[in-house]
Structures are given as structure tokens and as C-alpha cells.
Protein backbone atom coordinates (compact mmCIF):
# COMPACT_ATOMS: atom_id res chain seq x y z
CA UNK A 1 55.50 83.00 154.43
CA UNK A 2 58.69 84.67 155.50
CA UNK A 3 60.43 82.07 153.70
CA UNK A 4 58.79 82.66 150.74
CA UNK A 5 59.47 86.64 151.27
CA UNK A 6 63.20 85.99 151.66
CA UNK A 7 63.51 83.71 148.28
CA UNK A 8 61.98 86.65 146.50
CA UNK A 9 63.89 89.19 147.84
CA UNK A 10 66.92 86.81 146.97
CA UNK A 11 65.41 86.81 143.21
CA UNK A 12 65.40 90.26 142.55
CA UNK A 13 68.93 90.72 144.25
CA UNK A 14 70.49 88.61 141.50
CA UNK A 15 68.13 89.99 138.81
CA UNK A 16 69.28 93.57 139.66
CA UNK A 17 72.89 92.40 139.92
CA UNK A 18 73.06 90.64 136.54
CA UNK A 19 71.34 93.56 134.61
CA UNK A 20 74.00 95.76 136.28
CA UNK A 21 76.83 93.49 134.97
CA UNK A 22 75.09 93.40 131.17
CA UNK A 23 75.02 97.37 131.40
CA UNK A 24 78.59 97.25 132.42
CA UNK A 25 79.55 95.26 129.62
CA UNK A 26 78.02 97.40 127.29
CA UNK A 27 79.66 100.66 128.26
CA UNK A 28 82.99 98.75 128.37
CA UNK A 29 82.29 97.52 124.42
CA UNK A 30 80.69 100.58 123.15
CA UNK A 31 83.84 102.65 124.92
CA UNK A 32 86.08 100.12 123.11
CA UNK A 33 84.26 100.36 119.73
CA UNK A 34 84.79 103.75 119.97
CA UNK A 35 88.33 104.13 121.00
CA UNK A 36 89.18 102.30 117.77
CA UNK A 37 87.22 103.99 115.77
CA UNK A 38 88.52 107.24 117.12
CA UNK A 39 92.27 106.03 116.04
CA UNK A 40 91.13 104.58 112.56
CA UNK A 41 89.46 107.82 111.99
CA UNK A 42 92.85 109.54 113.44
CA UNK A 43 94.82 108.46 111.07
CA UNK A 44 92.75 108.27 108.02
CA UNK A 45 91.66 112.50 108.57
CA UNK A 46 95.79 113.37 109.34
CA UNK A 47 96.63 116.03 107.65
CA UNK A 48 98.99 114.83 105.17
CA UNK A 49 97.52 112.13 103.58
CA UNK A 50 96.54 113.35 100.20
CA UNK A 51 98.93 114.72 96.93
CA UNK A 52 101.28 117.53 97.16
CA UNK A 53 103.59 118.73 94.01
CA UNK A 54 106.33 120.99 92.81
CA UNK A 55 105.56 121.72 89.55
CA UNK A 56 108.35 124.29 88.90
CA UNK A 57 110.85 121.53 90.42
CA UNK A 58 109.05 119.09 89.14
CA UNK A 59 108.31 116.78 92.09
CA UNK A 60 105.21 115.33 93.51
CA UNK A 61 104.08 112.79 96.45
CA UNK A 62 101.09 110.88 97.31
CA UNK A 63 100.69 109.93 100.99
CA UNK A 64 98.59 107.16 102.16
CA UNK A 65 96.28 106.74 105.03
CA UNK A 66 98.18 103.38 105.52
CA UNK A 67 101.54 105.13 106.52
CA UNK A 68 102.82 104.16 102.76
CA UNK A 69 103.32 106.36 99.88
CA UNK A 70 105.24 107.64 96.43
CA UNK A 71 107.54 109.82 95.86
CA UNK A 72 108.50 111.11 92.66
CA UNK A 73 110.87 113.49 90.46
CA UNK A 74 110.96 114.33 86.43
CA UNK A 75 114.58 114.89 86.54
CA UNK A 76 115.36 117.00 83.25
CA UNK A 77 118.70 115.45 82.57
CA UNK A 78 119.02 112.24 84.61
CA UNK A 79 117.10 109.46 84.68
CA UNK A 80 113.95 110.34 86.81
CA UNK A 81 113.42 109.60 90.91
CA UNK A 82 110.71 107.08 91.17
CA UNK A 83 110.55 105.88 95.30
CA UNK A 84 108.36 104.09 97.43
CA UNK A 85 108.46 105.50 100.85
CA UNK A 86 106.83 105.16 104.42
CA UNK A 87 105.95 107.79 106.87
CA UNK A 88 105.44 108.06 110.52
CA UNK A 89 103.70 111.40 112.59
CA UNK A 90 106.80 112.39 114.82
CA UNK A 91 105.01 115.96 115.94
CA UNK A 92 101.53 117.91 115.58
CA UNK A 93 102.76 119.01 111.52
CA UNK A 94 105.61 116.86 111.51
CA UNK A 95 106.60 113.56 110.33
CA UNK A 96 109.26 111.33 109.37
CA UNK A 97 109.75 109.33 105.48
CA UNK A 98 111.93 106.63 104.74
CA UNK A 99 112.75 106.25 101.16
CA UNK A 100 113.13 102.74 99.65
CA UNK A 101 116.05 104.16 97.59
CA UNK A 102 119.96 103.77 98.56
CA UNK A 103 120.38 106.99 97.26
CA UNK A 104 118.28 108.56 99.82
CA UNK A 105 121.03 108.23 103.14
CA UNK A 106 118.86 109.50 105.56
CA UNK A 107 115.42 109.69 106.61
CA UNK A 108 113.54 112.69 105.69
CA UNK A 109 111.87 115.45 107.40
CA UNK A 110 108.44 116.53 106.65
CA UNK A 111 106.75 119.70 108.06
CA UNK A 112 103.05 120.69 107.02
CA UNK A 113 102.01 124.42 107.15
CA UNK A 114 98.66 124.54 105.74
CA UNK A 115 98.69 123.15 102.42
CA UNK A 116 102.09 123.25 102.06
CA UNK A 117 104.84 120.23 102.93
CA UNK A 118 108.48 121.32 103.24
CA UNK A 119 110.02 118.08 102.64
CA UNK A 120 114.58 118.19 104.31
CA UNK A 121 117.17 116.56 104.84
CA UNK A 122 121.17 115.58 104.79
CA UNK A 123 123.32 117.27 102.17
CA UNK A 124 122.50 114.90 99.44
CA UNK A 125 118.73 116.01 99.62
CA UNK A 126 117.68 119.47 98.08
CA UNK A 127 114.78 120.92 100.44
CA UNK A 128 111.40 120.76 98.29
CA UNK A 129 108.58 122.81 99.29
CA UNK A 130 105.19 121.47 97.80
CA UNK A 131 101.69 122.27 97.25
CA UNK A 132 98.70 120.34 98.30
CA UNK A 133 96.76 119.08 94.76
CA UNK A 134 93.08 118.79 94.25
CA UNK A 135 93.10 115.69 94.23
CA UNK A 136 94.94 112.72 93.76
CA UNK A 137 97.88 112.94 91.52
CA UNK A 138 98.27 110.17 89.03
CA UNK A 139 102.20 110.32 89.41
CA UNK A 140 103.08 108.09 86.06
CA UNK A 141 101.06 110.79 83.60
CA UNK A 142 102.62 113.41 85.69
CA UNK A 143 106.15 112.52 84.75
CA UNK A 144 105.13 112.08 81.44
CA UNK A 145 103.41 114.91 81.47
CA UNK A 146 106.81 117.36 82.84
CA UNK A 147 108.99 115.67 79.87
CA UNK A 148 106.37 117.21 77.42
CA UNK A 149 104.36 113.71 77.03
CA UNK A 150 107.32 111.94 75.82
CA UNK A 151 107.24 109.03 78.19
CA UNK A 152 111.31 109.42 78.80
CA UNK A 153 110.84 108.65 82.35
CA UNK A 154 112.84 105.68 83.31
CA UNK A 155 114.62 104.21 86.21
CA UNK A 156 117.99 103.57 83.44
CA UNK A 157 119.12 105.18 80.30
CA UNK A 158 118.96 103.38 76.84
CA UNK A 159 121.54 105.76 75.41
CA UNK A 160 124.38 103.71 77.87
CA UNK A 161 125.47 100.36 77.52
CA UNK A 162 125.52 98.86 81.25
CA UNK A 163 127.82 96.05 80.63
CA UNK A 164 130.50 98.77 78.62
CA UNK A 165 129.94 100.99 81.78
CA UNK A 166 130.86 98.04 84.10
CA UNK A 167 134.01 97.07 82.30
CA UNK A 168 135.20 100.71 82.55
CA UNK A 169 134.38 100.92 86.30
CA UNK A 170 136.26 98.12 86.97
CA UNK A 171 139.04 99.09 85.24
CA UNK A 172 138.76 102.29 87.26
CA UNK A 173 138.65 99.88 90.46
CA UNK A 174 141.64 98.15 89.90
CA UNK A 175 143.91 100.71 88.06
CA UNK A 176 144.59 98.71 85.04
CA UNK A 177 143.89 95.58 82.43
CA UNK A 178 142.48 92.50 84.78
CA UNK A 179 144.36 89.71 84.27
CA UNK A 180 141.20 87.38 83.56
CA UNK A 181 140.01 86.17 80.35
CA UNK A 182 136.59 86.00 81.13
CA UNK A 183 134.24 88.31 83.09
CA UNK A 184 130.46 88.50 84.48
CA UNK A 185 127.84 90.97 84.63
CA UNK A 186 124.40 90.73 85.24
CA UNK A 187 121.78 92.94 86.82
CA UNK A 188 119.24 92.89 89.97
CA UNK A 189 117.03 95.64 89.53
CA UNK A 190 118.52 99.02 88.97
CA UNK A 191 121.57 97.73 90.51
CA UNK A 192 124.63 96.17 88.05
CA UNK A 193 127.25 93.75 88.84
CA UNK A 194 130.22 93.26 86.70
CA UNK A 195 133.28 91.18 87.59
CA UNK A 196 136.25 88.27 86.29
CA UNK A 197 134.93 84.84 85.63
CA UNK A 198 131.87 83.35 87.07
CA UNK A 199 133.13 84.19 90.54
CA UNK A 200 131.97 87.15 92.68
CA UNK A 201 135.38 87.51 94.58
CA UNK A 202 136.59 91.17 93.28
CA UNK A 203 133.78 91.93 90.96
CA UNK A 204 132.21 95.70 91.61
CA UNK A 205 128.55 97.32 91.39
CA UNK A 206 126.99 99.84 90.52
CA UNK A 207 123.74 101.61 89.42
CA UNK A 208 123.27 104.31 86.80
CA UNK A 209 121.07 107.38 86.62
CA UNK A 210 121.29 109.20 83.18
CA UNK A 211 125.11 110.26 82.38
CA UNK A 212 126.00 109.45 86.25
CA UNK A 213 127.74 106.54 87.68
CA UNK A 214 127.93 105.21 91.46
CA UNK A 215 129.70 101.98 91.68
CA UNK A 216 131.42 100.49 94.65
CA UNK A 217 133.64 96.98 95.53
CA UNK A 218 130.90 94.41 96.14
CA UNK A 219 133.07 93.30 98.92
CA UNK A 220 132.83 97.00 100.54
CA UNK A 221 129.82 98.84 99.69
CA UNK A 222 130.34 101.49 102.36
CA UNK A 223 132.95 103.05 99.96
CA UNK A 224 131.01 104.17 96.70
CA UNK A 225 132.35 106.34 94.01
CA UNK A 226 130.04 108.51 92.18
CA UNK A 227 131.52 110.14 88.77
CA UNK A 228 130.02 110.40 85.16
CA UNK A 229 130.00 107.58 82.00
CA UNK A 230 132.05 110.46 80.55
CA UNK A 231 134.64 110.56 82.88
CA UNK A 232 134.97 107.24 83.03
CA UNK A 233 135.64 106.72 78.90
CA UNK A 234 138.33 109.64 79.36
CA UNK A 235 140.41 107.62 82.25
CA UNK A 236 139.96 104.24 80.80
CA UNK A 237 141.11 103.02 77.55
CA UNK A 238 138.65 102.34 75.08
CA UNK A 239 140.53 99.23 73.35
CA UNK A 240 141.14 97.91 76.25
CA UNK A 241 137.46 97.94 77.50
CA UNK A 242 136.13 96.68 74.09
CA UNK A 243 138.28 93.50 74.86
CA UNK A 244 137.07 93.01 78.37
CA UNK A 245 133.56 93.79 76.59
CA UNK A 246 133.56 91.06 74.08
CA UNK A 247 134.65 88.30 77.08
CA UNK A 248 131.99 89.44 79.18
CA UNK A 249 129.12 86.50 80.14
């Protein structure tokens, strides 16, 4: 009989012990469910996902709950600012962007006050304080929309002929008539290449934005020259460039 007594007492040990273990399990799932959750949520509620603009600058952002977003600008002379971007929480309002744009040096600082996003950084950057939208902004209508519905937004300008803009920044680059019969030029992107014969050794790019010019020595790209298409026709010579034109590939 007292064997009998001890093998139950065994039994219920081990039944205890395993339903203790389940229960333990559980807590640990449900606590891990929930810690996920917690960060998906996190992220998804921060406060700056959503649209902000400038409509007197004419500037507006959406910011996704995936740490993506676009950036854009209805520049009233140039060629319009168009970016993809990424951003990062660095603080309890602020946050960091990186522009997929060479134009944009440095990262950029974002602070949120409320419904308004202050958006800084290096000299080349002009601070822009913006305005949360109701809503999501549709960002191609709205840079239609601030060039009076004209659809002129563009990453280029069709008023300038890229290749004639290449020859005279080269020309610029080497302070004179290359000695080549033959030159190149071709395009990847918004970004133009232009150089003698098929070879890349020497040849220059550059990218254009309305009546401005940035172009640089493919073999140094560190050193770039911004200036306008108009001051390059006044320093180059026109004959000269209509040659080079006319042998260009």
C-alpha cells in the first residue's frame, strides 16, 4: 500500500511540475508577442510619419512608417528637387534624413514641435519649416499643382542641349580647343558625361538643374564647379563648341 501511496505522490509531483513549465512558457511567449508588438506599434504611431508642406516655399515631405520617405521642391526657376530619403529617430522630436541626392552634402536635421517639422542643415541647405497636412500629400499633383498645373516639373531642362553644355564645360576644363577629333557623351540618370574619343581618360561630368551647371573631372569628383549655361557660352567660344558638337558620339 505504501508503495502504491509513494507512486502517486510521484504522479502528481511531475503533473504539477509540467503544468508549471507550460504556464512558464506561456508568459515567456505572450511577453515576447508583446514586446514586438509594442516596437511595431512604436514605430508605426512616431510622430513624424505622415505629410508636412511649405506651401509659401513650396516644399513638401511624406515620411514613412518604414524609415523611408520623399522629399520634394517646386523650384520656380530651376528644375524642381525630387529626393528619396531615409530617416532615423536620433532624440524624443528629433531625427536624422539622408537624401539620395549628391547635392544634398550632409545629412539633415529634423526637429518636430507639434505639427510643425523644422527641417536644417550645412550651408548649402536653406532651413524649411513645414506644416503637418491632413492627410497624405500626393507629391507629383502637388508640384504640378505650385507651377499653376503646367506639369513643368522635371529632373532636366528641355530648353538646354546637354551634349552643347558638355562640350562647353570641357572646354572650360581644359582651357582651350581639345586636340581630339572625336568626342563622347552619354548620360546615366541625371548625371552627363562628355569626353575625347571613346575613352574615359580626361572626359568630365556633370548634371544640370534649370540654367545651372555642376560639372567636375571624372577622374576627381571631389573638385566640382558649379556656374550657369550662361556663363559658360560667354567664356567659351561658340564656333569652336559647334565643331566639338558635330564630332560628338
Amino acid at each position: 500500500m505504501k508503495k502504491y501511496q509513494r507512486l502517486a505522490s510521484l504522479v502528481a509531483v511531475a503533473l504539477v511540475a509540467t503544468s508549471l513549465t507550460a504556464c512558464a512558457a506561456k508568459q515567456s511567449c505572450q511577453s515576447s508577442s508583446n514586446s514586438s508588438s509594442t516596437a511595431t506599434s512604436q514605430k508605426t504611431a512616431d510622430g513624424i510619419v505622415g505629410s508636412f508642406q511649405n506651401t509659401g516655399k513650396g516644399t513638401a515631405i511624406n515620411l514613412y512608417a518604414n524609415g523611408t520617405g520623399r522629399y520634394v521642391y517646386a523650384d520656380p526657376v530651376n528644375s524642381d528637387t525630387n529626393d528619396q530619403l531615409t530617416w532615423q529617430k536620433t532624440g524624443d522630436n528629433d531625427y536624422t534624413l539622408k537624401f539620395d541626392d549628391s547635392d544634398v552634402t550632409s545629412p539633415i536635421t529634423a526637429h518636430l514641435d507639434g505639427n510643425r517639422l523644422t527641417l536644417t542643415g550645412d550651408s548649402n541647405w536653406s532651413t524649411d519649416t513645414m506644416t503637418r497636412a491632413n492627410g497624405s500629400i500626393n507629391l507629383d499633383k502637388y508640384l504640378s499643382d505650385h507651377h499653376g498645373g503646367s506639369g513643368n516639373s522635371s529632373q532636366g531642362n528641355s530648353s538646354v542641349d546637354p551634349k552643347r553644355v558638355g562640350a562647353m564645360a570641357f572646354q572650360a576644363t581644359y582651357d582651350g580647343m581639345p586636340g581630339r577629333e572625336t568626342f563622347s557623351f552619354s548620360s546615366n540618370g541625371d548625371t552627363y558625361s562628355f569626353g575625347e574619343g571613346p575613352s574615359a581618360d580626361g572626359a568630365i561630368e556633370y548634371k544640370i538643374k534649370g540654367n545651372n551647371v555642376t560639372y567636375w573631372k571624372a577622374s576627381d569628383p571631389s573638385n566640382k564647379t558649379t556656374t550657369t549655361v550662361s556663363a559658360l557660352e560667354s567664356q567659351t567660344d561658340a564656333e569652336q563648341i559647334s565643331g566639338i558638337v558635330s564630332h560628338t558620339n
